[in-house]
Protein backbone atom coordinates (compact mmCIF):
# COMPACT_ATOMS: atom_id res chain seq x y z
CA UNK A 1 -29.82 14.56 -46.06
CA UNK A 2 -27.10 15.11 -43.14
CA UNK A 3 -25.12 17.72 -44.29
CA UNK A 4 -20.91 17.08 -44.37
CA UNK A 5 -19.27 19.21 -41.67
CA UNK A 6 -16.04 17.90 -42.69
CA UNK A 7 -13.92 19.92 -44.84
CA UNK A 8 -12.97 18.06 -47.70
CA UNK A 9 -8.97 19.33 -47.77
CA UNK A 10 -6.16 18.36 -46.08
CA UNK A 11 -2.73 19.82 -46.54
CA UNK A 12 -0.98 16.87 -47.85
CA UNK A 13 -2.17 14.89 -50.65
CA UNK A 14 -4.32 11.79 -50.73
CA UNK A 15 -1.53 9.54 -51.33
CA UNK A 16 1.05 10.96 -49.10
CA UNK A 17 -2.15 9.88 -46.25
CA UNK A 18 -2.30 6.38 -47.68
CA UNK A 19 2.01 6.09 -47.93
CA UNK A 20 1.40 7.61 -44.03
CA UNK A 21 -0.79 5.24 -42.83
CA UNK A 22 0.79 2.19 -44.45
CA UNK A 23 4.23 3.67 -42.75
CA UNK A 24 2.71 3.32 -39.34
CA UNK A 25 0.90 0.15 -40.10
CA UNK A 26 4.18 -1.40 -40.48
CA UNK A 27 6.41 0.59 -37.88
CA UNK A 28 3.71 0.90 -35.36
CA UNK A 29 3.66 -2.45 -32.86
CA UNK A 30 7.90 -2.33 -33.56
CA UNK A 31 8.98 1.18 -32.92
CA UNK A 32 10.02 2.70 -29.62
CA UNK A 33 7.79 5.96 -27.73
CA UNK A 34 10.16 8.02 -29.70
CA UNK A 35 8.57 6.89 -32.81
CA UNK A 36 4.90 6.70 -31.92
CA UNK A 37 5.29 10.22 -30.70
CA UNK A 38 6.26 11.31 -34.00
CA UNK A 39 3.54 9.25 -35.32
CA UNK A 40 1.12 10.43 -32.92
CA UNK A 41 2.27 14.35 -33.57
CA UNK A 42 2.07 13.87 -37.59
CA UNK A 43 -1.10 12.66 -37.19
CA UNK A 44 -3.00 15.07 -34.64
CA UNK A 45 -1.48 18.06 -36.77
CA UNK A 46 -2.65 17.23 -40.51
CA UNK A 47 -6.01 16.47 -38.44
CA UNK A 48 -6.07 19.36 -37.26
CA UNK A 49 -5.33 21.37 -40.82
CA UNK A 50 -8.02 19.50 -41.79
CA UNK A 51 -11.25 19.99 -39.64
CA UNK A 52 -10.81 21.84 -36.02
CA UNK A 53 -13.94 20.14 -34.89
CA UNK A 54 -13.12 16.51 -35.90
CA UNK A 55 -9.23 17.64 -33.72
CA UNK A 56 -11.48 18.47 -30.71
CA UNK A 57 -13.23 15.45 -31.09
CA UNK A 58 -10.29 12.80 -31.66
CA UNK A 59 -8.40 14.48 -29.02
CA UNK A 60 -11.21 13.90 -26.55
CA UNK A 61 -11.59 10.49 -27.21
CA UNK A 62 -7.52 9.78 -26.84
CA UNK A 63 -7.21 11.49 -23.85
CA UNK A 64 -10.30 9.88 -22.60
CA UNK A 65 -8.38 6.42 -23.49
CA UNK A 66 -5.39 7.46 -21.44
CA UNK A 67 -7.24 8.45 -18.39
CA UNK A 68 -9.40 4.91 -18.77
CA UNK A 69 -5.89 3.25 -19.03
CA UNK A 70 -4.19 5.04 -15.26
CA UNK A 71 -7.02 4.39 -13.72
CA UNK A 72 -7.95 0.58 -14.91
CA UNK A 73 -3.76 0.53 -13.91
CA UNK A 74 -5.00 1.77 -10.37
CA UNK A 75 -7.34 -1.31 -9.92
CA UNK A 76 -6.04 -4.93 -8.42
CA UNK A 77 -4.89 -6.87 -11.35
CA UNK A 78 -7.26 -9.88 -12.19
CA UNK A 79 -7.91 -11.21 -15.71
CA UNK A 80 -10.93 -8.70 -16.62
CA UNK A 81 -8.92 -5.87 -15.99
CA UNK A 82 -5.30 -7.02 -17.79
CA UNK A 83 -7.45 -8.33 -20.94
CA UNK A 84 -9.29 -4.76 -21.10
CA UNK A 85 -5.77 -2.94 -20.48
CA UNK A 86 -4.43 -5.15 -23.35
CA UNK A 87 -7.49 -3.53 -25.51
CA UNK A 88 -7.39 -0.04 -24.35
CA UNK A 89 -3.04 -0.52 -25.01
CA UNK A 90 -4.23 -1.82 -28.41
CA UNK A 91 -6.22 0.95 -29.12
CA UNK A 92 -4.19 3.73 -27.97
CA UNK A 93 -1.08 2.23 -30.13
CA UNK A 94 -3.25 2.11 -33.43
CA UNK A 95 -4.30 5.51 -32.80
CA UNK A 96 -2.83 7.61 -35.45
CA UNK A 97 -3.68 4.81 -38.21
CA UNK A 98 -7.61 5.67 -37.15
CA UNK A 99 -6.58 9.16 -37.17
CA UNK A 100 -5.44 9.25 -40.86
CA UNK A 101 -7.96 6.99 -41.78
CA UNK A 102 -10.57 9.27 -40.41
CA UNK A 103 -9.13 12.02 -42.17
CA UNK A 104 -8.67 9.60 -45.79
CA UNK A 105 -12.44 8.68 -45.63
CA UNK A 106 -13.99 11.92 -45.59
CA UNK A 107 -12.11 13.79 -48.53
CA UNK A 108 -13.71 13.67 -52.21
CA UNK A 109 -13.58 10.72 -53.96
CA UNK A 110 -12.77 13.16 -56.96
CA UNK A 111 -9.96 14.17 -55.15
CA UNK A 112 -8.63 10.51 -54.64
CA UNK A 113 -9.45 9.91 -57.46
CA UNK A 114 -7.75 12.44 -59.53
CA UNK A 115 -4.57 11.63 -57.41
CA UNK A 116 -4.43 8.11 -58.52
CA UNK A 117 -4.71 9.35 -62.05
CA UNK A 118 -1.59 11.56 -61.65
CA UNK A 119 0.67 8.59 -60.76
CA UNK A 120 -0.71 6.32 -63.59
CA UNK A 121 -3.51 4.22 -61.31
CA UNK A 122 -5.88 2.46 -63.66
CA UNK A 123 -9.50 3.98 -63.53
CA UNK A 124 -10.39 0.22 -62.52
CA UNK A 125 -8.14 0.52 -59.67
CA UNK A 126 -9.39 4.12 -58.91
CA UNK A 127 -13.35 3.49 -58.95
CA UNK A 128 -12.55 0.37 -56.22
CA UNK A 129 -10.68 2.73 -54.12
CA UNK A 130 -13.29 5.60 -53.96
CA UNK A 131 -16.08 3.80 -53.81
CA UNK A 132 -14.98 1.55 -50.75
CA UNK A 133 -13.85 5.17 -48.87
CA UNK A 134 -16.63 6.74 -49.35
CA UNK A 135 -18.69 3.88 -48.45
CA UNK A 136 -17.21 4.11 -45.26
CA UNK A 137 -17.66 7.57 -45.26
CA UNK A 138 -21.48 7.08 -46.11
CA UNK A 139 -21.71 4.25 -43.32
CA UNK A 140 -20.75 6.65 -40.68
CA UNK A 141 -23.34 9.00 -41.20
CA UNK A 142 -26.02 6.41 -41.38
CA UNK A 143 -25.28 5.07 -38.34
CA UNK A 144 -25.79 7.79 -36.54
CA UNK A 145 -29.11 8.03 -38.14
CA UNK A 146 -29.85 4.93 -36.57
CA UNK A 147 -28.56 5.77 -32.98
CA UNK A 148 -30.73 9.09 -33.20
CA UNK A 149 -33.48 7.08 -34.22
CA UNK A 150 -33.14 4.91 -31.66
CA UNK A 151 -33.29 7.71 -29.20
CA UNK A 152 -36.35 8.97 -30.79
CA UNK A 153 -38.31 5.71 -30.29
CA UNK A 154 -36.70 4.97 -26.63
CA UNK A 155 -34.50 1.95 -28.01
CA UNK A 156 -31.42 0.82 -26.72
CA UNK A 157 -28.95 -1.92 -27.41
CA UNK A 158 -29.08 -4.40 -24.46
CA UNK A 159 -26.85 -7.43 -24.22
CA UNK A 160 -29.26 -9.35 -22.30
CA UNK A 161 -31.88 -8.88 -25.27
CA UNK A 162 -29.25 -10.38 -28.09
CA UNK A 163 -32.20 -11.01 -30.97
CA UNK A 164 -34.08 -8.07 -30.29
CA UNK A 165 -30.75 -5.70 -30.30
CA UNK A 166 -30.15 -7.49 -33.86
CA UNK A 167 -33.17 -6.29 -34.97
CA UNK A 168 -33.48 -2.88 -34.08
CA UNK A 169 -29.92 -2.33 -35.05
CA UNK A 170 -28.52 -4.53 -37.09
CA UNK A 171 -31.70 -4.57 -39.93
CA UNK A 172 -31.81 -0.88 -40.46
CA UNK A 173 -28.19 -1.34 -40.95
CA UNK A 174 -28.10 -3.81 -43.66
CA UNK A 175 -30.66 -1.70 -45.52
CA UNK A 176 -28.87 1.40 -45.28
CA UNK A 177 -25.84 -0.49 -46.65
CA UNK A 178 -27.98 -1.76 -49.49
CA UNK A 179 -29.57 1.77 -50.00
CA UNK A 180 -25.76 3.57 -50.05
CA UNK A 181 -24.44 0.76 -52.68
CA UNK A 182 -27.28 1.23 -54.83
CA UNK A 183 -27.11 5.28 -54.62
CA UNK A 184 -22.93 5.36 -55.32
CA UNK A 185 -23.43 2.93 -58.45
CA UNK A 186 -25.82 5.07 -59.43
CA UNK A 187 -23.73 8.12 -58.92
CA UNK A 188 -20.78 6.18 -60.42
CA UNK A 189 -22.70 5.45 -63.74
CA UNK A 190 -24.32 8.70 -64.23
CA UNK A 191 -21.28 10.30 -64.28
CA UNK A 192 -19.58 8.18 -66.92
CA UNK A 193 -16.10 7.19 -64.39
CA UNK A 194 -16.35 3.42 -65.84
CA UNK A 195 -14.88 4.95 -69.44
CA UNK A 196 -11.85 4.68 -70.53
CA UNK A 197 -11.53 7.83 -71.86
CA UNK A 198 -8.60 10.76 -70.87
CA UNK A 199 -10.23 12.29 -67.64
CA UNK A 200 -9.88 15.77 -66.00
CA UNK A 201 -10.70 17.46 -62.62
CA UNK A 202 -11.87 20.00 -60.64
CA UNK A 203 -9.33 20.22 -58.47
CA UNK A 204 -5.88 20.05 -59.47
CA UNK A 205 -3.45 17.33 -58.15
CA UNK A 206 -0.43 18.98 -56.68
CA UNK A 207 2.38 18.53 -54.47
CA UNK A 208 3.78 20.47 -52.33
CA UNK A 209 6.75 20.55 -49.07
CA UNK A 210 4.39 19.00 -46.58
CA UNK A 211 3.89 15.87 -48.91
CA UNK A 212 7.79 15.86 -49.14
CA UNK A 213 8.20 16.32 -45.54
CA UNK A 214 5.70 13.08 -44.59
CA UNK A 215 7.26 11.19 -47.06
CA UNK A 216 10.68 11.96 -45.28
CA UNK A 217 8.95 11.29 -42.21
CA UNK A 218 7.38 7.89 -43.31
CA UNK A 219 10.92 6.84 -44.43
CA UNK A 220 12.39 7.65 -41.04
CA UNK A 221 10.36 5.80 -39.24
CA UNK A 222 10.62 2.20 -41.25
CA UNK A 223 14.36 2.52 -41.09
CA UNK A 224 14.66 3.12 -37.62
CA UNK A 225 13.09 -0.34 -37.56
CA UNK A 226 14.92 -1.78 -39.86
């Protein structure tokens, strides 16, 4: 099993994250550079309370994204090359969502869970919730399981070779989805989460300034919009 080099914290609680990244959601394609500053900051900084590594990495692949975008902007204008700046603007303007997200997905689902609890979620509500984040979570890690075995075997995705890139992709995919589903019922059952029946957990739920202050934050920004 690939071990988690995430560190399952973050500063600000699991539903200050989701308030966050519903916040930008709405205020994102609306707001002015002011805003998706802020947004961008916000984001970049809980990520980085929350795994140095995963920073590093997300802050390679955005700078990456801006360098891709001045030089595409270097090249004569044709359709190919406004239709990919339209992606790469795309992708660069959703940026702190993915950021947030990437940081919601790979905390506990105890933790979430536990969260939901506090504010009176039903455990129906709560066992949907977890499960579909750390499905994600789990779907991450399997695909790179495929791409390294795909390395091992001297396989590559080719888009000249549609069926046979299905195959050695796609299939192993499909399974692993089938094998994760089956192992986080499993997991879900064995620990009894389906009663309803008063609940405690490991980790306490609290709140602290820095949930305040992204909750201020997340207010801000949808009435500067408004």
């Amino acid at each position: 099993m690939q071990k988690n080099t995430i560190k399952e914290t973050c500063i600000v609680n699991s539903i200050v994250l989701f308030i966050l990244i519903v916040s930008f959601s709405i205020t994102l394609f609306i707001t002015d550079k002011f805003g998706y500053y802020i947004m961008l900051t916000v984001s970049f900084v809980l990520l980085l309370t929350h795994s140095k590594k995963e920073f590093l990495n997300m802050s390679t692949k955005y700078l990456f994204l801006i360098l891709l975008l001045y030089l595409l902007k270097k090249l004569p204008y044709g359709l190919g090359v406004a239709s990919f700046i339209g992606l790469l603007l795309i992708g660069i303007k959703l940026f702190p969502v993915f950021t947030l997200g990437r940081i919601l997905i790979s905390l506990s689902p105890l933790t979430i869970m536990s969260s939901l609890r506090k504010i009176g979620i039903s455990n129906n509500f709560n066992l949907s919730v977890a499960t579909g984040l750390r499905f994600m979570g789990e779907m991450n890690i399997r695909l790179k399981e495929i791409r390294n075995g795909m390395k091992v075997r001297g396989l590559a995705i080719s888009l000249l070779h549609p069926i046979r890139s299905f195959e050695i992709y796609l299939i192993p995919l499909m399974y692993k989805c089938l094998h994760v589903s089956e192992t986080l019922t499993s997991s879900i059952i064995s620990k009894g989460a389906e009663y309803e029946i008063e609940k405690t957990s490991y980790n306490s739920t609290k709140y602290s300034v820095f949930d305040l202050f992204c909750i201020c934050i997340s207010i801000y920004l949808v009435w500067r919009v408004l």
